[in-house]
PDB file of N, CA and C in Angstrom:
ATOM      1  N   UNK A   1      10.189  45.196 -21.176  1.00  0.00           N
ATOM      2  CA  UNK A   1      10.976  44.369 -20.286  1.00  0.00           C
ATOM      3  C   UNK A   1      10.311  44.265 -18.907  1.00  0.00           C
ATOM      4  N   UNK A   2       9.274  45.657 -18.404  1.00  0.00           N
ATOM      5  CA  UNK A   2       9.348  44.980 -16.604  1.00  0.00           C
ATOM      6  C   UNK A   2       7.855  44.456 -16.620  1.00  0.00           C
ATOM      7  N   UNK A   3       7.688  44.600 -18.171  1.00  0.00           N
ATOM      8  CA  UNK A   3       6.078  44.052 -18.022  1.00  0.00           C
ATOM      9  C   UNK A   3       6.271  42.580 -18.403  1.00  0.00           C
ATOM     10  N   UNK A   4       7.365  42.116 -19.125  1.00  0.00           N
ATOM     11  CA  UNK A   4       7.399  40.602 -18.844  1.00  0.00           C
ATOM     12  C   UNK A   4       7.941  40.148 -17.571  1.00  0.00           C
ATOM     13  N   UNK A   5       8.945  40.862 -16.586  1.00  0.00           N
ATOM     14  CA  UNK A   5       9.087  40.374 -15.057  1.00  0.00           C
ATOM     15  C   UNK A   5       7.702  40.876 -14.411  1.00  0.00           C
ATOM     16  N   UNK A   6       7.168  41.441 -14.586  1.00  0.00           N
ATOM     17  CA  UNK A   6       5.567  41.618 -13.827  1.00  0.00           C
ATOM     18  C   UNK A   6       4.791  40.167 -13.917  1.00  0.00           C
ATOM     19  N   UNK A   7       4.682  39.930 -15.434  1.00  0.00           N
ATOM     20  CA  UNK A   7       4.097  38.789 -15.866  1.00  0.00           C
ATOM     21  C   UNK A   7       4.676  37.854 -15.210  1.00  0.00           C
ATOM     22  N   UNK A   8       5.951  37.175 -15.324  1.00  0.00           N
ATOM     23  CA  UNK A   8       6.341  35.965 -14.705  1.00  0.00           C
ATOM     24  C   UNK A   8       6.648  36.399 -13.086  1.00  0.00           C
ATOM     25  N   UNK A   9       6.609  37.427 -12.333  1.00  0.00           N
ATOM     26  CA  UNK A   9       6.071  36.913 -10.964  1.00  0.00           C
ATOM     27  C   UNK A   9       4.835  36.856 -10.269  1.00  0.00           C
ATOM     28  N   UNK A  10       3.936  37.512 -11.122  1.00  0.00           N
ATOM     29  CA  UNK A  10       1.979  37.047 -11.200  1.00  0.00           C
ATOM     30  C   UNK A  10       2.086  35.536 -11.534  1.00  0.00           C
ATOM     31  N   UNK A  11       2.793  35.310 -12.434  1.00  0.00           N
ATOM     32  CA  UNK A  11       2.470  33.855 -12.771  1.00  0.00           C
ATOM     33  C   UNK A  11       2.851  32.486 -11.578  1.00  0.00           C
ATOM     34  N   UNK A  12       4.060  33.221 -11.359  1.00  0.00           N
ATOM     35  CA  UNK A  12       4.847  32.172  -9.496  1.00  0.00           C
ATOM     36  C   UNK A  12       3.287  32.353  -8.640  1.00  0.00           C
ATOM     37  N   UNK A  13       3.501  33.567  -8.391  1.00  0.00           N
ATOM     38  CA  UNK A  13       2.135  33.423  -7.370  1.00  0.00           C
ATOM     39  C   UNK A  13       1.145  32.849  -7.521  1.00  0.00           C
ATOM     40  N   UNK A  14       0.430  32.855  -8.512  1.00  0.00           N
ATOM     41  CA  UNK A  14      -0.826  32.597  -9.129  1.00  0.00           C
ATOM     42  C   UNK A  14      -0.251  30.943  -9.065  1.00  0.00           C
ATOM     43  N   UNK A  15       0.797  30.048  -9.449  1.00  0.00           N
ATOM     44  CA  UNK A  15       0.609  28.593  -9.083  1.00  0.00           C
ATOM     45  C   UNK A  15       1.347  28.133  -7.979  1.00  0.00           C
ATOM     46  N   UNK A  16       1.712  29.128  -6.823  1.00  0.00           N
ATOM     47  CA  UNK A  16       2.006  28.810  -5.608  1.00  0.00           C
ATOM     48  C   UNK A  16       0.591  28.781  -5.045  1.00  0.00           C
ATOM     49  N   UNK A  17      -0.549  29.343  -5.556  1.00  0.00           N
ATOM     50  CA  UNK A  17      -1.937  29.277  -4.404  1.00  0.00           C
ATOM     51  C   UNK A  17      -1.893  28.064  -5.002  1.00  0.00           C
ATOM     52  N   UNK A  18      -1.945  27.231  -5.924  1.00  0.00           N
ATOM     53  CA  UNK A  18      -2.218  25.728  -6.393  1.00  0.00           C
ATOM     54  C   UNK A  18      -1.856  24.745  -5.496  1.00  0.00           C
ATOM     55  N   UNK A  19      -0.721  25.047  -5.007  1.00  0.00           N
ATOM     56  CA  UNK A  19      -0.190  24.050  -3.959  1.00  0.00           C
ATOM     57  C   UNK A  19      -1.301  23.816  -3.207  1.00  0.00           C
ATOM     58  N   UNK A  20      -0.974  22.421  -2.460  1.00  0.00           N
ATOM     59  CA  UNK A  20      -1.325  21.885  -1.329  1.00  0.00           C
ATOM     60  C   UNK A  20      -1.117  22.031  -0.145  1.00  0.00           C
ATOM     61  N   UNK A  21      -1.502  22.484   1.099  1.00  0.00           N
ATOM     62  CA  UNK A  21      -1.157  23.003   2.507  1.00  0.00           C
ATOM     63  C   UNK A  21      -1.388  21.171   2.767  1.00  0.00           C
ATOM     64  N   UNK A  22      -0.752  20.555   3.381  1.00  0.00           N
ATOM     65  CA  UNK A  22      -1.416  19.151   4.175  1.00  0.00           C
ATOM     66  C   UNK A  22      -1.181  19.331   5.881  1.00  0.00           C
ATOM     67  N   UNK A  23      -2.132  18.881   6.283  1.00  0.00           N
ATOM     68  CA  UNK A  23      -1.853  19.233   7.833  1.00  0.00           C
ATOM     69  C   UNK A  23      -1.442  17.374   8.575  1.00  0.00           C
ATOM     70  N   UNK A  24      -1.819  17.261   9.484  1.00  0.00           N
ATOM     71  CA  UNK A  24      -1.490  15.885   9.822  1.00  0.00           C
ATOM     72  C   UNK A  24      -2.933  15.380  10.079  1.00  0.00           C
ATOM     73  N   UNK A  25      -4.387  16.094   9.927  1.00  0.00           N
ATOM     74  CA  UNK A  25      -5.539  15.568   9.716  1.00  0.00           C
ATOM     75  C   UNK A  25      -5.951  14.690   8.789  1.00  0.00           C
ATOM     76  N   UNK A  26      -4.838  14.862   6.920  1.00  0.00           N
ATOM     77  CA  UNK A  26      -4.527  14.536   5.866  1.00  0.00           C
ATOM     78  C   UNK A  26      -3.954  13.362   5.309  1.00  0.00           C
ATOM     79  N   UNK A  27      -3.217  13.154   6.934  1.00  0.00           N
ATOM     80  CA  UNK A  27      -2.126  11.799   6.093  1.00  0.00           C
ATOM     81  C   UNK A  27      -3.427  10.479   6.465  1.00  0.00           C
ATOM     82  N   UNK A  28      -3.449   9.778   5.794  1.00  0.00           N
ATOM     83  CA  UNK A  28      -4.070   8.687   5.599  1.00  0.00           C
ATOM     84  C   UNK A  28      -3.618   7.719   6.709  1.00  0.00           C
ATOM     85  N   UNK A  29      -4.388   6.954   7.371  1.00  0.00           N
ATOM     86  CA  UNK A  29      -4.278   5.825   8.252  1.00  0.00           C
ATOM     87  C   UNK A  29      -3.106   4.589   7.928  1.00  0.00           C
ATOM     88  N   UNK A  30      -2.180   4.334   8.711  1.00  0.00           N
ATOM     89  CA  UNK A  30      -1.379   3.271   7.910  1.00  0.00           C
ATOM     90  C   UNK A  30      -2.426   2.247   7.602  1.00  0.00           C
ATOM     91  N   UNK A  31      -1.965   1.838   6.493  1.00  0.00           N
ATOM     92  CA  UNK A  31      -3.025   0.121   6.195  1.00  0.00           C
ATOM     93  C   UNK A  31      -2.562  -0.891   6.175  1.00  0.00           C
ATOM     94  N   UNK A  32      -0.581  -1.090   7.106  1.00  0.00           N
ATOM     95  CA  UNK A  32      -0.494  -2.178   7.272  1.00  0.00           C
ATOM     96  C   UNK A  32      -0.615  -2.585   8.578  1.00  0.00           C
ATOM     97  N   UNK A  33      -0.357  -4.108   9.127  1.00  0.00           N
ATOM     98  CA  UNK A  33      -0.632  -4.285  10.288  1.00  0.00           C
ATOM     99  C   UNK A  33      -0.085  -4.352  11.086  1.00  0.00           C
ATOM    100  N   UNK A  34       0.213  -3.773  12.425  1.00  0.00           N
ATOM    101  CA  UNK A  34       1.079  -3.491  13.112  1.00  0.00           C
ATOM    102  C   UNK A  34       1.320  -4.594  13.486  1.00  0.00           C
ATOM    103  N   UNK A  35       0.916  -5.605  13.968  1.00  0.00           N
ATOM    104  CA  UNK A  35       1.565  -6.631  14.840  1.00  0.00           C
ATOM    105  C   UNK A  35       0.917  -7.822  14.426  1.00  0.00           C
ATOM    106  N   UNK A  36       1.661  -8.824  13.305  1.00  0.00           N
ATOM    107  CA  UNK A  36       1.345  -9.700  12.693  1.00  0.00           C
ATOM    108  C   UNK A  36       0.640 -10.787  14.042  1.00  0.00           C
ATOM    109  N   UNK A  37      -0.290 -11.664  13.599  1.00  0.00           N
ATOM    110  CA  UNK A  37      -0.359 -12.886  14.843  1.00  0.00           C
ATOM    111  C   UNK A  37       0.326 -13.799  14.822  1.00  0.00           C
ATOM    112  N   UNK A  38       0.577 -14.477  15.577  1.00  0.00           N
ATOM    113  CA  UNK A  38       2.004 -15.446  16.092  1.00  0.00           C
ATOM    114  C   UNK A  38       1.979 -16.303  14.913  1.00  0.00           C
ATOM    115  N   UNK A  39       0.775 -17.100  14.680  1.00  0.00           N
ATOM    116  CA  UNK A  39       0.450 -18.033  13.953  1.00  0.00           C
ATOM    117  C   UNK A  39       0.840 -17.947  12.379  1.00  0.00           C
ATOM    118  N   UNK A  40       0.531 -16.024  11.993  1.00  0.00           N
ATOM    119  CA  UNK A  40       0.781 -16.348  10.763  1.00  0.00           C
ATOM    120  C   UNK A  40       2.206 -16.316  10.416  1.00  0.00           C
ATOM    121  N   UNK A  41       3.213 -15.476  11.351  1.00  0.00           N
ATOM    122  CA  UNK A  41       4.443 -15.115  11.153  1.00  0.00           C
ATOM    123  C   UNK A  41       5.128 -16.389  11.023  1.00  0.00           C
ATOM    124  N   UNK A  42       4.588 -17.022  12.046  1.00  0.00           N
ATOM    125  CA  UNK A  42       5.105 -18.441  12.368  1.00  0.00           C
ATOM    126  C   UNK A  42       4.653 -19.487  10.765  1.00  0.00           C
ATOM    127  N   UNK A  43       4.249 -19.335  10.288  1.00  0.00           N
ATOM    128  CA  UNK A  43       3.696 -20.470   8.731  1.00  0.00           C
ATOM    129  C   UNK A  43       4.343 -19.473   7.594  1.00  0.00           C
ATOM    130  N   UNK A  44       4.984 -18.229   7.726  1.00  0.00           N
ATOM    131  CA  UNK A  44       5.070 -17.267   6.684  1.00  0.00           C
ATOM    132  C   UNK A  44       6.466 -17.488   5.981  1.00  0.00           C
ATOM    133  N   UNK A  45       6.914 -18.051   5.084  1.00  0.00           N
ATOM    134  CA  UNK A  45       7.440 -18.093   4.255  1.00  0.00           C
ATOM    135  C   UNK A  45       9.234 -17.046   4.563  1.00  0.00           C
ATOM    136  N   UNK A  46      10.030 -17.745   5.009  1.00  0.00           N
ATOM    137  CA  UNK A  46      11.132 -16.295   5.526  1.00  0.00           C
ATOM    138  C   UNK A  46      11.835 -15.612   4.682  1.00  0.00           C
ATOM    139  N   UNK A  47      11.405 -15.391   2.757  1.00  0.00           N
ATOM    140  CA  UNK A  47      12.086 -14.502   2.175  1.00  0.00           C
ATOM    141  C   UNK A  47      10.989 -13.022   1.908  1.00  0.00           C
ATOM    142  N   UNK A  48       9.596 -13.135   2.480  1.00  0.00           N
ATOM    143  CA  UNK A  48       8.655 -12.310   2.604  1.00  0.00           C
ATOM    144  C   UNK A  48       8.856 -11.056   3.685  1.00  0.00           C
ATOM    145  N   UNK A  49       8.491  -9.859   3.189  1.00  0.00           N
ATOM    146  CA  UNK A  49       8.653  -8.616   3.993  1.00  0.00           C
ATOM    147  C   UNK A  49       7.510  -8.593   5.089  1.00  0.00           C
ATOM    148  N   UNK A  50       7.997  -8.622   6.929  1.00  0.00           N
ATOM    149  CA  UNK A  50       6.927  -9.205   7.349  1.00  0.00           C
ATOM    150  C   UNK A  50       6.407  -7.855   7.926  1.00  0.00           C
ATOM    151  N   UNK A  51       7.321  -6.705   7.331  1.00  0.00           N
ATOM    152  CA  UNK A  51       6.932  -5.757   7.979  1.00  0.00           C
ATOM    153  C   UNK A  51       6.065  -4.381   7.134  1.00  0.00           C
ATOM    154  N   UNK A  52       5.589  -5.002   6.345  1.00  0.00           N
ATOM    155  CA  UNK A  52       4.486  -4.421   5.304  1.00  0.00           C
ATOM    156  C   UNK A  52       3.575  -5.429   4.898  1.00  0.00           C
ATOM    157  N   UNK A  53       2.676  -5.762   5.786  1.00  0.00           N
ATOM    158  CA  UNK A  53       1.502  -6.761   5.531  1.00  0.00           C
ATOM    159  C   UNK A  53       0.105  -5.981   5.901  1.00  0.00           C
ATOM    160  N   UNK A  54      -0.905  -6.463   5.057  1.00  0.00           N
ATOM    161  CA  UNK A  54      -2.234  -6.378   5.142  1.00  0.00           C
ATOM    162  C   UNK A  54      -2.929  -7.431   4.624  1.00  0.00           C
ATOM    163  N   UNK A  55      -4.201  -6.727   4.948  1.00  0.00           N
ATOM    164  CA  UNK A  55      -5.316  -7.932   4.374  1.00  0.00           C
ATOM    165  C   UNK A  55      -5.715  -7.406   3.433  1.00  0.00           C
ATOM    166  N   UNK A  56      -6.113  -8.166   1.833  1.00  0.00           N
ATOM    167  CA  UNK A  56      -6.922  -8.196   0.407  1.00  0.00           C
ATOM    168  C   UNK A  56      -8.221  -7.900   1.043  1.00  0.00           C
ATOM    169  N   UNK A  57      -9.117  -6.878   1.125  1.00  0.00           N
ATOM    170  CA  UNK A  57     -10.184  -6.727   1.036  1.00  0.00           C
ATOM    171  C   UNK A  57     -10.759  -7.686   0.251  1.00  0.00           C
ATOM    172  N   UNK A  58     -10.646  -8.000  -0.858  1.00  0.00           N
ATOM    173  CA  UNK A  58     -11.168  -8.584  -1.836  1.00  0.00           C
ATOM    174  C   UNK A  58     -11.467 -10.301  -1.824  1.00  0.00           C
ATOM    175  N   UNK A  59     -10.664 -10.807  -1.194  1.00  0.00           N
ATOM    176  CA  UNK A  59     -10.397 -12.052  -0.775  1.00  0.00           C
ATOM    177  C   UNK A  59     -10.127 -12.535   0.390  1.00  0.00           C
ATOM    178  N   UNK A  60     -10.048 -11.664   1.372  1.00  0.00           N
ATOM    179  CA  UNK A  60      -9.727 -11.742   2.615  1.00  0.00           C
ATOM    180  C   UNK A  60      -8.018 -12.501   3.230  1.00  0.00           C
ATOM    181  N   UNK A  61      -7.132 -12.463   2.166  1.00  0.00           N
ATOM    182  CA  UNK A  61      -5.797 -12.852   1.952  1.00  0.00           C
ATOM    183  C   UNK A  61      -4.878 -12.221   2.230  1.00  0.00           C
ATOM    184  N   UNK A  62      -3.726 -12.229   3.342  1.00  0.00           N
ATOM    185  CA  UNK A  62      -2.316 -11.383   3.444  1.00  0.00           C
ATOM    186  C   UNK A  62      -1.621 -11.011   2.239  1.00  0.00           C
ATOM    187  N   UNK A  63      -1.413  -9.972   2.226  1.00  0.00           N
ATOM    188  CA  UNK A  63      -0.059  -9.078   1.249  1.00  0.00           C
ATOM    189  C   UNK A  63       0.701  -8.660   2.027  1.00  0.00           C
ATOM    190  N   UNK A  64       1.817  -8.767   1.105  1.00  0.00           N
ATOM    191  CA  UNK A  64       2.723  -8.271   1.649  1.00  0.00           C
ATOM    192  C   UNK A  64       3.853  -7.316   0.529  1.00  0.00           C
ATOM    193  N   UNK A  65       3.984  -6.379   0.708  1.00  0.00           N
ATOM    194  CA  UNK A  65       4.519  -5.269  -0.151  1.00  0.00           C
ATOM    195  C   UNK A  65       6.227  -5.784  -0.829  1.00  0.00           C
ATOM    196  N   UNK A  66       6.133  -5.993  -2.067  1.00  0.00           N
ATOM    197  CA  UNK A  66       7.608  -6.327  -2.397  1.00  0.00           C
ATOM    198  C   UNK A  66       7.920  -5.043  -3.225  1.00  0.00           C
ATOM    199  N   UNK A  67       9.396  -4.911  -2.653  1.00  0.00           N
ATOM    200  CA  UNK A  67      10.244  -3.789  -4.049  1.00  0.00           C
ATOM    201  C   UNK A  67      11.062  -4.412  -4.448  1.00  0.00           C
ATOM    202  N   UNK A  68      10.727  -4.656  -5.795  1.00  0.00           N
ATOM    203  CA  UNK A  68      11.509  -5.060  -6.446  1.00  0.00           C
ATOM    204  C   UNK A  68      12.461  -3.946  -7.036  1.00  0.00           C
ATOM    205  N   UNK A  69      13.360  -4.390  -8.270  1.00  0.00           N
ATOM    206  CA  UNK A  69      14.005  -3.453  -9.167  1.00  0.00           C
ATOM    207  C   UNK A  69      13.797  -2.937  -9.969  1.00  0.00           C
ATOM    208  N   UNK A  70      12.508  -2.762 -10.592  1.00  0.00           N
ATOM    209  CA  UNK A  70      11.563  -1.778 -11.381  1.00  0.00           C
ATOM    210  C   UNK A  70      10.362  -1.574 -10.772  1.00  0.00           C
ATOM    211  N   UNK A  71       9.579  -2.332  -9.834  1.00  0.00           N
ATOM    212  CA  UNK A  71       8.243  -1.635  -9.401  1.00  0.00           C
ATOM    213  C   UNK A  71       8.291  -2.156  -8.140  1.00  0.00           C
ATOM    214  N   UNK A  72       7.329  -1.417  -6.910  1.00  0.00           N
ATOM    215  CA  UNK A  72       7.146  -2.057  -5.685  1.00  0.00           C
ATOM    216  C   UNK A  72       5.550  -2.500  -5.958  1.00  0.00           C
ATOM    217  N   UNK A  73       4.939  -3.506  -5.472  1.00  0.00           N
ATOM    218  CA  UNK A  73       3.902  -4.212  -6.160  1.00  0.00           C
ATOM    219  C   UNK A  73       3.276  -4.866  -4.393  1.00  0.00           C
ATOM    220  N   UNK A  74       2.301  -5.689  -4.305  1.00  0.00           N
ATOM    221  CA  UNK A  74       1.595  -6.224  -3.341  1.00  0.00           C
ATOM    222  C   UNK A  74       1.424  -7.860  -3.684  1.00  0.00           C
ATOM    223  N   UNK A  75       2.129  -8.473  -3.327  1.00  0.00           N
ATOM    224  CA  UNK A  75       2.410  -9.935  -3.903  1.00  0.00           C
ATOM    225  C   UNK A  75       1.526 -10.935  -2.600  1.00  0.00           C
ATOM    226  N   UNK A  76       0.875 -12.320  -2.492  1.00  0.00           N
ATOM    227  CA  UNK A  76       0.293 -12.973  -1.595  1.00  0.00           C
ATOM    228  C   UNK A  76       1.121 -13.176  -0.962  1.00  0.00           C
ATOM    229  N   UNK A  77       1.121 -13.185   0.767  1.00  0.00           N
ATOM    230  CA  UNK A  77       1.747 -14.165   1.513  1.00  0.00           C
ATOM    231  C   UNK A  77       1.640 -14.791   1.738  1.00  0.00           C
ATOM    232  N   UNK A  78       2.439 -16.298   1.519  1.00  0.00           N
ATOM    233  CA  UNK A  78       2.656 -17.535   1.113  1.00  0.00           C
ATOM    234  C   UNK A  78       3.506 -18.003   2.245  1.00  0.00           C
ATOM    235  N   UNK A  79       2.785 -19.517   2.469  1.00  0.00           N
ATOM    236  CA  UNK A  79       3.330 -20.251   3.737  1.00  0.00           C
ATOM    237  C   UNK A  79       5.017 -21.017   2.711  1.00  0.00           C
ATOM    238  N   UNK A  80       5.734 -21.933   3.298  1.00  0.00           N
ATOM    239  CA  UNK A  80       7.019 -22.808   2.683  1.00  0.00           C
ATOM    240  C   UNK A  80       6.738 -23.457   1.591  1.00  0.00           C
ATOM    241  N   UNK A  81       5.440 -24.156   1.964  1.00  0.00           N
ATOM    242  CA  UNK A  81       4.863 -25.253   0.579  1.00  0.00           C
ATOM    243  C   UNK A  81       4.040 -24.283  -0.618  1.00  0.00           C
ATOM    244  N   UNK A  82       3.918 -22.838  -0.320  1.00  0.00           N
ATOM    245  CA  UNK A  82       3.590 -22.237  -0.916  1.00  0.00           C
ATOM    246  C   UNK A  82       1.669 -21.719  -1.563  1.00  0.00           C
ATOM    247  N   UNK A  83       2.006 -21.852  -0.207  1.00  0.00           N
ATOM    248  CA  UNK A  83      -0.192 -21.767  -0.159  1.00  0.00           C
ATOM    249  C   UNK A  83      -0.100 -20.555   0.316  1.00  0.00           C
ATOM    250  N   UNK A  84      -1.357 -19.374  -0.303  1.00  0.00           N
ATOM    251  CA  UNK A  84      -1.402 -18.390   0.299  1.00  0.00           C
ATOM    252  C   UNK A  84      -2.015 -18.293   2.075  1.00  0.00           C
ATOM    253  N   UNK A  85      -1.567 -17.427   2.713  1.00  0.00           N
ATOM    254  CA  UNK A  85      -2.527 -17.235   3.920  1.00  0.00           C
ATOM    255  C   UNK A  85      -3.638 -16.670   4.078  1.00  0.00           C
ATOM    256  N   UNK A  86      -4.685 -17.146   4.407  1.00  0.00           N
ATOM    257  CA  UNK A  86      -5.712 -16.492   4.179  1.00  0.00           C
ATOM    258  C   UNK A  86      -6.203 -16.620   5.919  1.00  0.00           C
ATOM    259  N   UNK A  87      -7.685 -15.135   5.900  1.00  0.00           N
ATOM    260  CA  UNK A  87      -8.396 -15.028   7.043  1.00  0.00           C
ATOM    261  C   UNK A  87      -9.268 -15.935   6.781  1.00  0.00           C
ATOM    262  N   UNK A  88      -9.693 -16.255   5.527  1.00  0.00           N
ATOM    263  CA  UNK A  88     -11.388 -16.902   5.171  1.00  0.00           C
ATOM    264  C   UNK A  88     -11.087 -18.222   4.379  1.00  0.00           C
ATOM    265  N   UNK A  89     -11.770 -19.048   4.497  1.00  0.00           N
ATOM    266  CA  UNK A  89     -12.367 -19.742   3.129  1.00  0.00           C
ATOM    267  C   UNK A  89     -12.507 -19.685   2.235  1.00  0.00           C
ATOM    268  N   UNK A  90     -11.910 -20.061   0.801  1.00  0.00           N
ATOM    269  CA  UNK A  90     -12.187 -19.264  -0.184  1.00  0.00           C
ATOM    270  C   UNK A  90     -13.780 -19.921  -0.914  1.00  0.00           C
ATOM    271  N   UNK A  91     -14.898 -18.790  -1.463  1.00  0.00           N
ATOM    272  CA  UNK A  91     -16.411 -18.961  -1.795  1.00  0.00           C
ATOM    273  C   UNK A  91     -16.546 -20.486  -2.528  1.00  0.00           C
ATOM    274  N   UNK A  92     -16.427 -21.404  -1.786  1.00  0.00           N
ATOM    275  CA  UNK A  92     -17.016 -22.442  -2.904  1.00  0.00           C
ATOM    276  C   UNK A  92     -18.373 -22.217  -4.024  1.00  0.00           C
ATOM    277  N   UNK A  93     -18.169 -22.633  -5.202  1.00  0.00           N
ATOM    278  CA  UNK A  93     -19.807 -22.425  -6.002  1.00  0.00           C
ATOM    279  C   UNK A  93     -20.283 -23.667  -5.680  1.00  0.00           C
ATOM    280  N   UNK A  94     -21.689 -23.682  -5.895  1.00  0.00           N
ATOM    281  CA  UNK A  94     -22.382 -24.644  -5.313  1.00  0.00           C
ATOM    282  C   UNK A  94     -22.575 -25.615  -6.673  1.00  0.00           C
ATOM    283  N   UNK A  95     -22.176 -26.714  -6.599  1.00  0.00           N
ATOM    284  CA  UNK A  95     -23.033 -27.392  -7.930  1.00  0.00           C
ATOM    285  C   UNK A  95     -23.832 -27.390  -8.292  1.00  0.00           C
ATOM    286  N   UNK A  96     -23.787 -27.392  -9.422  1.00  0.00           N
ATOM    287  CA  UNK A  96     -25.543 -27.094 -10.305  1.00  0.00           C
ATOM    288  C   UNK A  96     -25.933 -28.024 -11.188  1.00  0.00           C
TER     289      UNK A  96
END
């Protein structure tokens, strides 16, 4: 008997060192943008969350964070007529 309570409080300890200590060096940079520009807030679509936006690395395009009722997801932000906003141009290919 005290060699199985020996065992299971070696075992607490042994996956309390597992944990994670996080300090505030740890937390990650916010990546949305603090202070949208006039211009885009102003063309932005008013059922869009304006207060979780970034830019698509990938395309150079606003997101904006939706929660829905099964997943929270990163959807385009879209002007009324429904064009995304973008920083760039999107790559034309060149004809060939």
């Amino acid at each position: 008997m005290n060699y199985r309570i020996l065992l299971l409080c070696i075992s607490f300890f042994g996956l309390s060192a597992c944990a994670s200590v996080s300090t505030e060096d740890d937390v990650p940079p916010n990546p949305f943008i603090e202070e949208l520009p006039e211009g885009v807030s102003a063309i932005a679509a008013p059922f869009q969350d304006l207060n979780a936006v970034m830019i698509d690395p990938t395309d150079g395009c606003y997101v904006y964070r939706h929660a829905g009722p099964v997943e929270t997801t990163f959807l385009p932000l879209r002007t009324n007529s429904g064009r995304p906003i973008c920083t760039r141009l999107p790559e034309q290919s060149e004809p060939g």
